[in-house]
C-alpha atoms as a PDB file:
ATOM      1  CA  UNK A   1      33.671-124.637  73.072  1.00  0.00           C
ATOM      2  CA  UNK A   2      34.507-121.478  71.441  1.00  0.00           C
ATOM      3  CA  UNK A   3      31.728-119.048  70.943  1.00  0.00           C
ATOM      4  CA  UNK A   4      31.847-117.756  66.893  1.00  0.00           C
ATOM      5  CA  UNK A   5      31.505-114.039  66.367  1.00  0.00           C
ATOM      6  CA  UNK A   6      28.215-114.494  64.942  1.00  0.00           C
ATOM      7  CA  UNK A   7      26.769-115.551  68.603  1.00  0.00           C
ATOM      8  CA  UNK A   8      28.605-113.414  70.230  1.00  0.00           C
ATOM      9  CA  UNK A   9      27.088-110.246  68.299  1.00  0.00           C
ATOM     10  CA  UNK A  10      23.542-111.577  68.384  1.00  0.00           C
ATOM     11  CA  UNK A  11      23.912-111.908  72.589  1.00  0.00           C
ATOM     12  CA  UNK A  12      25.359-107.946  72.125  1.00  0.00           C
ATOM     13  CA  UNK A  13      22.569-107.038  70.278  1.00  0.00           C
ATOM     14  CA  UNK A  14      19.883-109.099  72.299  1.00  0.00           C
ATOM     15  CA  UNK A  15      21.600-107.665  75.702  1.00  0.00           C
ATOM     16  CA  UNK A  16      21.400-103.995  74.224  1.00  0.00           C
ATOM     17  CA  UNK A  17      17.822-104.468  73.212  1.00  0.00           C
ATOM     18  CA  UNK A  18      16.798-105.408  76.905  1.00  0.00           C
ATOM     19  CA  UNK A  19      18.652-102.537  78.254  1.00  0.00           C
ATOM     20  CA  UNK A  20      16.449-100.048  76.085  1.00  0.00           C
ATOM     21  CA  UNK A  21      13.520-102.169  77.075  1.00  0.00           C
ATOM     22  CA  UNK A  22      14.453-101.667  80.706  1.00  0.00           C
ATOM     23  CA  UNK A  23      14.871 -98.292  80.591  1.00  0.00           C
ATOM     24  CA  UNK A  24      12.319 -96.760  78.187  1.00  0.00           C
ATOM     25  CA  UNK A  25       9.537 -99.127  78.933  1.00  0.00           C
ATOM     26  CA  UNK A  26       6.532 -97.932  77.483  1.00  0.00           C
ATOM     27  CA  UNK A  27       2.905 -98.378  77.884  1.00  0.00           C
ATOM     28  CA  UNK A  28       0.015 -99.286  75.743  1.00  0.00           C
ATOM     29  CA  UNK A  29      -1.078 -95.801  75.358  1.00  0.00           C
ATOM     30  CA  UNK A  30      -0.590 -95.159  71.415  1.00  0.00           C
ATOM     31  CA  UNK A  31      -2.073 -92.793  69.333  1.00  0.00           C
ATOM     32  CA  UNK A  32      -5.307 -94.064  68.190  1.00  0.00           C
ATOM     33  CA  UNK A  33      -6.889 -94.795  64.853  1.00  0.00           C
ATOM     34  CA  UNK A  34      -9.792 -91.809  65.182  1.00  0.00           C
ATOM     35  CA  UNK A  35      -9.130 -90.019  68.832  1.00  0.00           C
ATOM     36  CA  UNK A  36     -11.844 -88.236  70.478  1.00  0.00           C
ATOM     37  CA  UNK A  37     -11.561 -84.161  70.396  1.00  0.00           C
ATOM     38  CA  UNK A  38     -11.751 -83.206  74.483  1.00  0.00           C
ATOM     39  CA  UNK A  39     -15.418 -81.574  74.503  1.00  0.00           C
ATOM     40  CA  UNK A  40     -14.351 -77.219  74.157  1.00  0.00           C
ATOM     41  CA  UNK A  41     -10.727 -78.425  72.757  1.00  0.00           C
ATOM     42  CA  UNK A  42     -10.149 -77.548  69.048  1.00  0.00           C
ATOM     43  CA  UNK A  43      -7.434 -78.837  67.138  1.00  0.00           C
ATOM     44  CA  UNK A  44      -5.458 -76.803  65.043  1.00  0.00           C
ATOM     45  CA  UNK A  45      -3.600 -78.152  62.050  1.00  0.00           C
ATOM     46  CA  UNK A  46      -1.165 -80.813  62.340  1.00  0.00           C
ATOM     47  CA  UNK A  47      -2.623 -82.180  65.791  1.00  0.00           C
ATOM     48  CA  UNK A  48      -1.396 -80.259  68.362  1.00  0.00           C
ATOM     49  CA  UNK A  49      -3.947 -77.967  69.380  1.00  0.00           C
ATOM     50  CA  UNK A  50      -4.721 -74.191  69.979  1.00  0.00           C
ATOM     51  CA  UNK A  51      -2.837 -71.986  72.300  1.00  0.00           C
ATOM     52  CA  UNK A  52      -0.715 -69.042  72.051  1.00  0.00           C
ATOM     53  CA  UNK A  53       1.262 -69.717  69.148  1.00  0.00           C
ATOM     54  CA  UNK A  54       3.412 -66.373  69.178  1.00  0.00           C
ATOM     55  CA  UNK A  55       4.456 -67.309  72.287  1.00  0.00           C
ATOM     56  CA  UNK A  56       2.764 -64.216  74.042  1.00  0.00           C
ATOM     57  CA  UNK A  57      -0.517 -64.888  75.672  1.00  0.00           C
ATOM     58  CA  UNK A  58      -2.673 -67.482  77.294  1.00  0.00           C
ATOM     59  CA  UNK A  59      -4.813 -67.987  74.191  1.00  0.00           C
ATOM     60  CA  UNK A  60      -3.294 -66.100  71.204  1.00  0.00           C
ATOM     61  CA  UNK A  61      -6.455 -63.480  71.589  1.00  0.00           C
ATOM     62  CA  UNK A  62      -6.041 -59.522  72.640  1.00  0.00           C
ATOM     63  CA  UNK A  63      -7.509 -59.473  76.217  1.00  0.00           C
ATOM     64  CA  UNK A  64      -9.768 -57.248  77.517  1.00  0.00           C
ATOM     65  CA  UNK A  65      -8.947 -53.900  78.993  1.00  0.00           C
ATOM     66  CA  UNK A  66      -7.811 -53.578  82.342  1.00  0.00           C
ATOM     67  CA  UNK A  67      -6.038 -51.494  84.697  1.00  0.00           C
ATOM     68  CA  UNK A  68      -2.623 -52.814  83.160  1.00  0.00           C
ATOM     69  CA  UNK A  69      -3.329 -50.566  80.082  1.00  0.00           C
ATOM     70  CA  UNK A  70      -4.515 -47.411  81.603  1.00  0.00           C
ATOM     71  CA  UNK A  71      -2.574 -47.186  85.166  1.00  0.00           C
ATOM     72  CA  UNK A  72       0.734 -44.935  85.572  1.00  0.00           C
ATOM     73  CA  UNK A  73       3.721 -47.130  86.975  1.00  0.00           C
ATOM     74  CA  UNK A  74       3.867 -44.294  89.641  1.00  0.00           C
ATOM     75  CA  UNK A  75       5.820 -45.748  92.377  1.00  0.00           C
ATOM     76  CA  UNK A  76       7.357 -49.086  92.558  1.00  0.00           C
ATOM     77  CA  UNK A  77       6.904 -51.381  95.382  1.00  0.00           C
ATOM     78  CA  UNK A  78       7.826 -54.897  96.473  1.00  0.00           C
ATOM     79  CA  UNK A  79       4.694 -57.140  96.855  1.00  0.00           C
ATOM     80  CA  UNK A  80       5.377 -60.444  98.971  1.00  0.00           C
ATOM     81  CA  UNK A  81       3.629 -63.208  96.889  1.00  0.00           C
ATOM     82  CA  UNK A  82       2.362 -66.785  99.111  1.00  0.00           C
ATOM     83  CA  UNK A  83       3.689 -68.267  96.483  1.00  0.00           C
ATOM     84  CA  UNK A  84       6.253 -66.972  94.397  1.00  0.00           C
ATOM     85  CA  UNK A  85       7.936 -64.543  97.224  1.00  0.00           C
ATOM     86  CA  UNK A  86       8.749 -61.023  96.394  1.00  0.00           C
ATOM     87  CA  UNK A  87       7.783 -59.542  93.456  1.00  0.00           C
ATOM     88  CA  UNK A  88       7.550 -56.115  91.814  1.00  0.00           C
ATOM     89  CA  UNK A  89       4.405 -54.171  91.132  1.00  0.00           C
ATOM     90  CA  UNK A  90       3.426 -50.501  90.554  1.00  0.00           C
ATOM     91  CA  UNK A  91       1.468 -48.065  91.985  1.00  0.00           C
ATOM     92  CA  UNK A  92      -1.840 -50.019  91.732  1.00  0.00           C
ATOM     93  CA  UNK A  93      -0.522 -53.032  92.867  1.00  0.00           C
ATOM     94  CA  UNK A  94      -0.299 -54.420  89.442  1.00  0.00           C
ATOM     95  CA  UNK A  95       2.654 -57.492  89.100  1.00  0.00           C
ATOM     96  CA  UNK A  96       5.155 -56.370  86.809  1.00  0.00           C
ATOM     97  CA  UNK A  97       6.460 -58.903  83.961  1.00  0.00           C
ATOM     98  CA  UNK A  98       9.513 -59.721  81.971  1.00  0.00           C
ATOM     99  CA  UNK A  99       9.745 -62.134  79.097  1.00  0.00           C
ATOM    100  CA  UNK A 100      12.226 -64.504  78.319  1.00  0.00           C
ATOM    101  CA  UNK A 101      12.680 -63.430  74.768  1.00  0.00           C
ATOM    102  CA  UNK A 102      13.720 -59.900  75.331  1.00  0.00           C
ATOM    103  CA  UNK A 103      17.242 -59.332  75.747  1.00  0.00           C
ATOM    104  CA  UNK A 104      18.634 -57.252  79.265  1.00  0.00           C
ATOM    105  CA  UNK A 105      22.665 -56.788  78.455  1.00  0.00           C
ATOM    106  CA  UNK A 106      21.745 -54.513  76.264  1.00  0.00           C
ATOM    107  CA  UNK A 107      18.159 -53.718  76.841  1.00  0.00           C
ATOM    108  CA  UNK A 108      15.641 -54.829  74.527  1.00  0.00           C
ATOM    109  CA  UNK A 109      12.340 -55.370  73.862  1.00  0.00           C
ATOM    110  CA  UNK A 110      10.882 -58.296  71.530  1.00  0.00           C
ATOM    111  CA  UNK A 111       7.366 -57.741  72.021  1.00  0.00           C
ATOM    112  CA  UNK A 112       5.150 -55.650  69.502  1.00  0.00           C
ATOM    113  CA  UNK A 113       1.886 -55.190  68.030  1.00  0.00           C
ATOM    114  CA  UNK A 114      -0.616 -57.593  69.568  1.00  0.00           C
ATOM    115  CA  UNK A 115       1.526 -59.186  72.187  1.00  0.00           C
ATOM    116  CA  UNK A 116       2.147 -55.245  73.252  1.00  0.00           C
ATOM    117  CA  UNK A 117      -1.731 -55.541  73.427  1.00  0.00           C
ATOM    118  CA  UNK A 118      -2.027 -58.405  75.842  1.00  0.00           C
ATOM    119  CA  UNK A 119       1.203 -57.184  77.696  1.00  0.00           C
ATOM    120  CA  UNK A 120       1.574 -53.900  77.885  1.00  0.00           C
ATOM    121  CA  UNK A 121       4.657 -51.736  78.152  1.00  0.00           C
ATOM    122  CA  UNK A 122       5.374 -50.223  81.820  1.00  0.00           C
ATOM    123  CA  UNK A 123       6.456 -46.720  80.634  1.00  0.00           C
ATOM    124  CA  UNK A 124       9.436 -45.719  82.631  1.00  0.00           C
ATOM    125  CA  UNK A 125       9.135 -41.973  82.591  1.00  0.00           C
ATOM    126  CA  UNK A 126       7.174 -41.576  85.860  1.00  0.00           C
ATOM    127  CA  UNK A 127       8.112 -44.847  87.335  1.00  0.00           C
ATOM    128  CA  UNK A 128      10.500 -44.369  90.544  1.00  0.00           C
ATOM    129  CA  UNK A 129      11.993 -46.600  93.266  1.00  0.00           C
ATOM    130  CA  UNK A 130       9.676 -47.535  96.237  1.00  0.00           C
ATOM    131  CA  UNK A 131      10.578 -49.489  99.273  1.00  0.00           C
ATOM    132  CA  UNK A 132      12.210 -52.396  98.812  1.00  0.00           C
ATOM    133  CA  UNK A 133      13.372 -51.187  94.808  1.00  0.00           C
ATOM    134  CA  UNK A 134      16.962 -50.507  94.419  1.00  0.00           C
ATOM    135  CA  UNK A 135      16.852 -47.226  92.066  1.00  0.00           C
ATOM    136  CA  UNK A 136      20.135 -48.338  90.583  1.00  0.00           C
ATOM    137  CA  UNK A 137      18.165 -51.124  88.632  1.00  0.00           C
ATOM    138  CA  UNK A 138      15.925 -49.074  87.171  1.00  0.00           C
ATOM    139  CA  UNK A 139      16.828 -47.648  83.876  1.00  0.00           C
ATOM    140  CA  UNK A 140      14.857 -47.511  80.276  1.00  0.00           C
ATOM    141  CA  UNK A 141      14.793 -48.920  76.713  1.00  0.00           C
ATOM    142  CA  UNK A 142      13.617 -47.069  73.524  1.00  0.00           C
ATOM    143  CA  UNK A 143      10.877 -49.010  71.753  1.00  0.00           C
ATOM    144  CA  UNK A 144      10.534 -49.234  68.285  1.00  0.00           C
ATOM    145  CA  UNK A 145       7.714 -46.603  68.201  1.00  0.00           C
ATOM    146  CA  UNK A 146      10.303 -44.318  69.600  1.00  0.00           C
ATOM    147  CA  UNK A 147       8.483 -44.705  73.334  1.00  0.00           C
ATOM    148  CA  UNK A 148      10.384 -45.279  76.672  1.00  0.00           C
ATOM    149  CA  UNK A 149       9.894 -48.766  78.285  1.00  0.00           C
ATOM    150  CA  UNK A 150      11.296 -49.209  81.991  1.00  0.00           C
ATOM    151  CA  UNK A 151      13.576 -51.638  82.776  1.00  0.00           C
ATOM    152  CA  UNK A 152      14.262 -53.426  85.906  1.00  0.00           C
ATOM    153  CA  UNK A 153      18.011 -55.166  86.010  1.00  0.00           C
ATOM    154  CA  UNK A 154      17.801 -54.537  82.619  1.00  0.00           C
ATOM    155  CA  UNK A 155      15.250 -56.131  81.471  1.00  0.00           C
ATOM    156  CA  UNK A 156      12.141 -54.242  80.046  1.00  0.00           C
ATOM    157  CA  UNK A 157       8.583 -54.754  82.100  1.00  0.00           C
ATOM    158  CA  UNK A 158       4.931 -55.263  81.457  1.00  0.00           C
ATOM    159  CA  UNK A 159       2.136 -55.641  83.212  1.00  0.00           C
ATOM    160  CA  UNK A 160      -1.189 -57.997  82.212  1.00  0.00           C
ATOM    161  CA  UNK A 161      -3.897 -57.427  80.844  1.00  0.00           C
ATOM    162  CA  UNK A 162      -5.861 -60.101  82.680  1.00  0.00           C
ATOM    163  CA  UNK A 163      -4.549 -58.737  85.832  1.00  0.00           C
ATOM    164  CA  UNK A 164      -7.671 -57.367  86.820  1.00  0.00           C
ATOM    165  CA  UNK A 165      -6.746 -56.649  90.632  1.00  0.00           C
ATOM    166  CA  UNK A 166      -3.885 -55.557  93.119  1.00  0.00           C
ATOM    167  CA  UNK A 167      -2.097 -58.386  93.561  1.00  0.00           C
ATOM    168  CA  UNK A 168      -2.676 -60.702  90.418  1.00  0.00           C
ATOM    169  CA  UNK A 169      -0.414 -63.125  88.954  1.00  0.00           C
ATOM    170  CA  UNK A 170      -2.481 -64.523  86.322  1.00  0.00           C
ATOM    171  CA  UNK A 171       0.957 -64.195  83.778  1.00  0.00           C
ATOM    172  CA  UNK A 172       3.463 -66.066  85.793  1.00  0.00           C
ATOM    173  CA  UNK A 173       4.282 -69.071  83.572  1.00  0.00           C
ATOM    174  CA  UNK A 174       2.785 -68.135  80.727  1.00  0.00           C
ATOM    175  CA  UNK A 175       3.688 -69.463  77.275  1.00  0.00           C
ATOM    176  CA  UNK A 176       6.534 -70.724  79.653  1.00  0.00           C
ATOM    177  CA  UNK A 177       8.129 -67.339  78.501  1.00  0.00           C
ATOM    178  CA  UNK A 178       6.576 -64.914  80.662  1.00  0.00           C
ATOM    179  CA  UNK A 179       7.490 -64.433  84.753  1.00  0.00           C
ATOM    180  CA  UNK A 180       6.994 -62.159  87.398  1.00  0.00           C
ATOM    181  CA  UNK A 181      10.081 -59.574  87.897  1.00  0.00           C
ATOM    182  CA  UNK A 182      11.468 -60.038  91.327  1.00  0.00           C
ATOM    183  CA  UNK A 183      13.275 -56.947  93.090  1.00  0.00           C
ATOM    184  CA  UNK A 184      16.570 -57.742  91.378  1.00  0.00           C
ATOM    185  CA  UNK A 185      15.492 -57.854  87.555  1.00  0.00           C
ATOM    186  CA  UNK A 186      15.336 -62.237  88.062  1.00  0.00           C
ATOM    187  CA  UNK A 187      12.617 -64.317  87.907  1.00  0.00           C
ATOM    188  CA  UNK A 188      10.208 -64.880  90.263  1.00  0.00           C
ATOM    189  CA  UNK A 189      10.027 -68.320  90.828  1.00  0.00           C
ATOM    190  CA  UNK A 190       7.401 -70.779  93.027  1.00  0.00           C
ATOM    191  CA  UNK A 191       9.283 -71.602  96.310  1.00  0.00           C
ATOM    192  CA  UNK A 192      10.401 -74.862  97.415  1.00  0.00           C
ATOM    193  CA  UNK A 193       9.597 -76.612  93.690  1.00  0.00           C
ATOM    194  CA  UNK A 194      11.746 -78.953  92.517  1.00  0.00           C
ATOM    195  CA  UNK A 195      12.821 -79.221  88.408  1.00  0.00           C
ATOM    196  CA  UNK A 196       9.830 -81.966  88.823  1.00  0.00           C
ATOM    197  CA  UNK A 197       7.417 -82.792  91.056  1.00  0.00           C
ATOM    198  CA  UNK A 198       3.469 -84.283  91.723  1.00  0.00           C
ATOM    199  CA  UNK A 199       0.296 -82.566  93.132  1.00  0.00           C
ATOM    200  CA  UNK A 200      -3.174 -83.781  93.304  1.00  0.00           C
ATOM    201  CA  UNK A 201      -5.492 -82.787  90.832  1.00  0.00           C
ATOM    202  CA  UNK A 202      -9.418 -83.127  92.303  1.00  0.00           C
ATOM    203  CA  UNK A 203     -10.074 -84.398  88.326  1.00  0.00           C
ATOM    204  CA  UNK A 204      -6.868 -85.768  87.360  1.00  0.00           C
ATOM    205  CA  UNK A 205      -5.203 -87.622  90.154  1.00  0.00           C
ATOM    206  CA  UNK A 206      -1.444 -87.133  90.694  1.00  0.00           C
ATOM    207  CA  UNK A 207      -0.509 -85.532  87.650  1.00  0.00           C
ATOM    208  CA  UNK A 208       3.847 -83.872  87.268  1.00  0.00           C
ATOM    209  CA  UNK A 209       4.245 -80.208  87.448  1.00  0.00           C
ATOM    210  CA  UNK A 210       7.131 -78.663  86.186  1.00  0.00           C
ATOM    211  CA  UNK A 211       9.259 -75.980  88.545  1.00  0.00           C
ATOM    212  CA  UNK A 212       6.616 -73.086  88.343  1.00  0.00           C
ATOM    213  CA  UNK A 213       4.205 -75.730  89.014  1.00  0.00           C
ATOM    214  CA  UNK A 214       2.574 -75.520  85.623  1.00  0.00           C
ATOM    215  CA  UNK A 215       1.095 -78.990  84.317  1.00  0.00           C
ATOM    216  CA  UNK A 216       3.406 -81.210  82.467  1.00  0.00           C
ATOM    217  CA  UNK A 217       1.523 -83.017  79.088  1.00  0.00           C
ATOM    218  CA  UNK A 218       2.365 -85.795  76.776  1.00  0.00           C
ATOM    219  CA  UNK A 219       2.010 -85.722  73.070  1.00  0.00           C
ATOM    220  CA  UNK A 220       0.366 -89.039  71.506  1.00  0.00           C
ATOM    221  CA  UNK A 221       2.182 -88.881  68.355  1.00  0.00           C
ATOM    222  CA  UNK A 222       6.154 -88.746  70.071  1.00  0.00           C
ATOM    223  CA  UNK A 223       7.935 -92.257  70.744  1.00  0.00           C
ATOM    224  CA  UNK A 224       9.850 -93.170  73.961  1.00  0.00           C
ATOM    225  CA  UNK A 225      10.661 -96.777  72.872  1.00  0.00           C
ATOM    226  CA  UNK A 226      13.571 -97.652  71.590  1.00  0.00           C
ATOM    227  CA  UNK A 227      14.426 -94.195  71.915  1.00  0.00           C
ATOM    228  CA  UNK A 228      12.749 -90.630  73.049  1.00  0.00           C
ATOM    229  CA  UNK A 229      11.565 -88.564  69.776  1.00  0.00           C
ATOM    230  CA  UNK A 230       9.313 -85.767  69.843  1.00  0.00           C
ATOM    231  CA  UNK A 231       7.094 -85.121  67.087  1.00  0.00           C
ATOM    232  CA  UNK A 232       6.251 -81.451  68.283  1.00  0.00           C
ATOM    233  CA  UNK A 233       8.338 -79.220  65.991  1.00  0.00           C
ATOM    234  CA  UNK A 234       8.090 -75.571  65.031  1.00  0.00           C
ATOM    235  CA  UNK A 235       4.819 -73.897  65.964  1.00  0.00           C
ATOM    236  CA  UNK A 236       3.772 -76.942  67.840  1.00  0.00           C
ATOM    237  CA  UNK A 237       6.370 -75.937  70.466  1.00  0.00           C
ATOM    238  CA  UNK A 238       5.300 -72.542  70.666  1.00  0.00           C
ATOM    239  CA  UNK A 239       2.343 -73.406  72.100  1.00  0.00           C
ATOM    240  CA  UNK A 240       3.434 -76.801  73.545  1.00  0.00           C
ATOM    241  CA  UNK A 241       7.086 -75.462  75.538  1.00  0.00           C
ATOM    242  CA  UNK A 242       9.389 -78.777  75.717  1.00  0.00           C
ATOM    243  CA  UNK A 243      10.544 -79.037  79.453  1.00  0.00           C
ATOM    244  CA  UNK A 244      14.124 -78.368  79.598  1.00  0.00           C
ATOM    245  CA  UNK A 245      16.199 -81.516  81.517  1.00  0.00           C
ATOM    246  CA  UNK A 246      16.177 -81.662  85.063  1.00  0.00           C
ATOM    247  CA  UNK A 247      18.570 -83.577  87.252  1.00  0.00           C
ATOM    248  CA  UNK A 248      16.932 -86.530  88.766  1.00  0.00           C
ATOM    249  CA  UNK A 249      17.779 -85.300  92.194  1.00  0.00           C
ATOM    250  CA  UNK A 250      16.055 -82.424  91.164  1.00  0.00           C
ATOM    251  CA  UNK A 251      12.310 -84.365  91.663  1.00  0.00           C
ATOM    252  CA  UNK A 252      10.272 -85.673  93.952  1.00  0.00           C
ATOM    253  CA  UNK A 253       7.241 -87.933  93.769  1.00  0.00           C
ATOM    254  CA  UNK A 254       8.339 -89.125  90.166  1.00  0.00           C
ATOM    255  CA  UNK A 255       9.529 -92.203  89.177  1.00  0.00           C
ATOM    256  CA  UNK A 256      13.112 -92.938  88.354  1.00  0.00           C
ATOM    257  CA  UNK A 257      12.914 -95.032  85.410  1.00  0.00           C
ATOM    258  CA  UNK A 258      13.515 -93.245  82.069  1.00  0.00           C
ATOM    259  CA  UNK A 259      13.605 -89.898  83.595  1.00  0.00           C
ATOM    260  CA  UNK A 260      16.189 -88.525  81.405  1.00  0.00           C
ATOM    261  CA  UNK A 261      17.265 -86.151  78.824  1.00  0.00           C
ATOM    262  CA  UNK A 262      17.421 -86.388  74.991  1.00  0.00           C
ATOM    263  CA  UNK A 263      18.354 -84.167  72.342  1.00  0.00           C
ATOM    264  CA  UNK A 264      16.000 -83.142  70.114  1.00  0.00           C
ATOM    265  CA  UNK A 265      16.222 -82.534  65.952  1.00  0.00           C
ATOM    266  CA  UNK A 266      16.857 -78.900  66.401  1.00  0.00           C
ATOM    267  CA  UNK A 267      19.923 -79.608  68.796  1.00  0.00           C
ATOM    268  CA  UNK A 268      17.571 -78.602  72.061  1.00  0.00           C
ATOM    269  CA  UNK A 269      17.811 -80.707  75.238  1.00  0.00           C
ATOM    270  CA  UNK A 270      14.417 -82.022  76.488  1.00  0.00           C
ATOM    271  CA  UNK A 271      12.861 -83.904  79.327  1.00  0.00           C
ATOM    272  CA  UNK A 272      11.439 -87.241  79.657  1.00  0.00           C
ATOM    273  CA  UNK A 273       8.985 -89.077  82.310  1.00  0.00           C
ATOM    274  CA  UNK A 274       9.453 -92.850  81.541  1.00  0.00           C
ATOM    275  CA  UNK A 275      10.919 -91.952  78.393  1.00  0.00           C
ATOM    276  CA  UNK A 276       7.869 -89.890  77.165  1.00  0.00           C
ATOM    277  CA  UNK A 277       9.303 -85.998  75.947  1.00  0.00           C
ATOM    278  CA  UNK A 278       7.417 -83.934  77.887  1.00  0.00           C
ATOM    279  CA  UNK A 279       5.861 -80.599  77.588  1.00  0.00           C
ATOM    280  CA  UNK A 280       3.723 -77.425  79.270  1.00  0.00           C
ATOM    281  CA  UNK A 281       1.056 -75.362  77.387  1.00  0.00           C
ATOM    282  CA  UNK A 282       0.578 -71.936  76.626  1.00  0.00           C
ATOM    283  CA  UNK A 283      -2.650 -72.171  77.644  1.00  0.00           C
ATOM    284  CA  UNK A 284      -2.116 -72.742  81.210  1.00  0.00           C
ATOM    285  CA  UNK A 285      -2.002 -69.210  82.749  1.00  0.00           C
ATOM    286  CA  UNK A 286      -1.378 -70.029  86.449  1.00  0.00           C
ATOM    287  CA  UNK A 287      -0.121 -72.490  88.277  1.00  0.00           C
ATOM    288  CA  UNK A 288      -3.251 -75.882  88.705  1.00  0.00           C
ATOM    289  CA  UNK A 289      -4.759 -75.200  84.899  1.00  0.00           C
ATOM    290  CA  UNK A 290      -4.842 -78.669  83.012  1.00  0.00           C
ATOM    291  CA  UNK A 291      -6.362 -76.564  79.939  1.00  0.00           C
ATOM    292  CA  UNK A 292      -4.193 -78.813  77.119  1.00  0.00           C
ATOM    293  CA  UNK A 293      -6.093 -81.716  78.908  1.00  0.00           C
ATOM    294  CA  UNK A 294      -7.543 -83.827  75.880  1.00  0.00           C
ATOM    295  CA  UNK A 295      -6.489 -80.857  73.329  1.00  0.00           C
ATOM    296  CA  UNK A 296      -6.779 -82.536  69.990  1.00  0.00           C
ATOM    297  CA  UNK A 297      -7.244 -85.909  70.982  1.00  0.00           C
ATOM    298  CA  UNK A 298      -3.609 -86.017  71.483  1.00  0.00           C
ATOM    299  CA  UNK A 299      -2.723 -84.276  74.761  1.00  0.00           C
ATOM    300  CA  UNK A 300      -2.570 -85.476  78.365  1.00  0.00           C
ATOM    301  CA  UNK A 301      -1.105 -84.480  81.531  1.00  0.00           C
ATOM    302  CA  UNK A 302       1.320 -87.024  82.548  1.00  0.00           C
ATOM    303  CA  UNK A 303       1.104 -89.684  85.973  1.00  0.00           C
ATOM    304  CA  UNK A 304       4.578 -89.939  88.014  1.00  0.00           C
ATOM    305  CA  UNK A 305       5.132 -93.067  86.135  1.00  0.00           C
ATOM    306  CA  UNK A 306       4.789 -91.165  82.140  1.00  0.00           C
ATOM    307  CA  UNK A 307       1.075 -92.395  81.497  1.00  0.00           C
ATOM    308  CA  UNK A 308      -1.160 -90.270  79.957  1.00  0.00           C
ATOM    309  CA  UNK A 309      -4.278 -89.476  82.036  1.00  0.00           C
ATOM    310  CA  UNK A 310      -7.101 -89.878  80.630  1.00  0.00           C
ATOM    311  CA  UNK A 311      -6.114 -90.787  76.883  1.00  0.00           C
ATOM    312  CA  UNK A 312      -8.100 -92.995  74.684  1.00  0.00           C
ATOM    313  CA  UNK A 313      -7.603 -96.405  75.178  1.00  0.00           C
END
């Protein structure tokens, strides 16, 4: 018996359905009629929580004074980090920073005013090479007040100003836009991390960590099924990052189905745990904070298999 075109197309249609089903499962975790604020979360407008929404700082607010703001650079020296391996610092033994948004080919800098407040400028005129610094990488960049701002490879450096002591790394990670400077103007990076991987949380359970270790969160209000689409768009992803795609080789201890890339509204690639878009937060200064836990009712660190922990049923 022939089979009309009409059957044929529904069993296309039916087959493709199962296929999405298959591969962007989801769960039963939607966004609820009235969610529960996370006791010490407040929600800023639009649902998606407080954080350092210029992209700068842990919280957004102008941090205490510390040694980063007063201290010469003096000389430079290479510290050797547990964690993130060798990695510049001055004088004091204060970790030097670079930011992603600043520009090294030709030197620039991109942070001002408060963020200048909360990371402030290394100031290159009595900065010189140590052991371990090439002096060839060091160079300068005129700020916009007219000040000189050292540059390492190029690219301008800060210290912290929640750095309090020799050897600090409270700004690796942060805003997802901040990183230690290694010896050759690069990122410092946490060694042996995959794009994606698990740890145990003593609250949380097994919760995915991006490759600087940083908790990865889900947003209540995105989709995965019958295709990924994040709701998190303009200020929302300054102070919830979207986690760039990672090759599924590139994991470990996460689970295969729907780990994938989608494109986003704005063109941007972005990650996905069973389909879910995922995210970091601005919030989280170093590497084990789960401070976007519960922020707004709407945020949750993410199991291997893209659950949200902890979210209202």
């Amino acid at each position: 018996m022939k089979t009309s075109w009409r059957t044929a197309s529904l069993v296309a249609t039916a087959a493709s359905v199962l296929a999405l089903t298959t591969a962007c499962g989801q769960d039963n975790a939607t966004t609820p009629s009235s969610a529960a604020q996370n006791v010490g979360a407040t929600a800023a407008a639009g649902g998606y929580g407080t954080g350092a929404g210029n992209g700068y700082g842990a919280d957004g607010s102008q941090a205490s004074p510390s040694p980063a703001t007063v201290s010469p650079a003096g000389q430079l020296s290479v510290a050797a980090n547990p964690d993130l391996g060798k990695v510049v610092s001055d004088e004091s033994g204060l970790t030097l920073y670079r930011f992603d948004a600043d520009t090294a080919h030709p030197p620039k800098s991109n942070c001002d005013g408060d963020c200048a407040t909360t990371w402030p400028p290394v100031p290159a005129d009595d900065a010189t090479a140590g052991a371990g610094i090439d002096k060839a990488l060091l160079g300068e960049v005129t700020r916009a007040d007219g000040t000189k701002q050292l540059t390492v490879g190029g690219w301008p450096a800060y210290r912290y100003a929640k750095d309090l002591d020799a050897g600090d790394v409270n700004g690796q990670g942060v805003g997802g836009k901040w990183f230690a400077l290694a010896p050759d103007g690069k990122k410092a990076k946490l060694s042996g991390l995959p794009g994606l991987s698990t740890r145990k949380d003593p609250e949380l359970g097994e919760i995915v960590v991006d490759k600087n270790g940083m908790t990865v969160y889900r947003f209540l209000k995105d989709k995965a099924w019958p295709e990924s689409v994040s709701n998190c768009t303009g200020a929302c992803l300054e102070k919830w990052p979207a986690v760039a795609p990672v090759n599924a080789n590139d994991t470990k201890g996460v689970a295969k189905k729907g780990l994938m890339g989608f494109t986003r509204p704005d063109g941007a690639k972005q990650m996905t745990v069973n389909c879910w878009p995922i995210y970091t937060f601005s919030g989280d200064t170093a590497p084990g904070d789960t401070n976007g836990r519960g922020v707004g009712g709407t945020w949750y660190a993410v199991t291997p298999d893209g659950k949200p922990v902890d979210a209202p049923k």
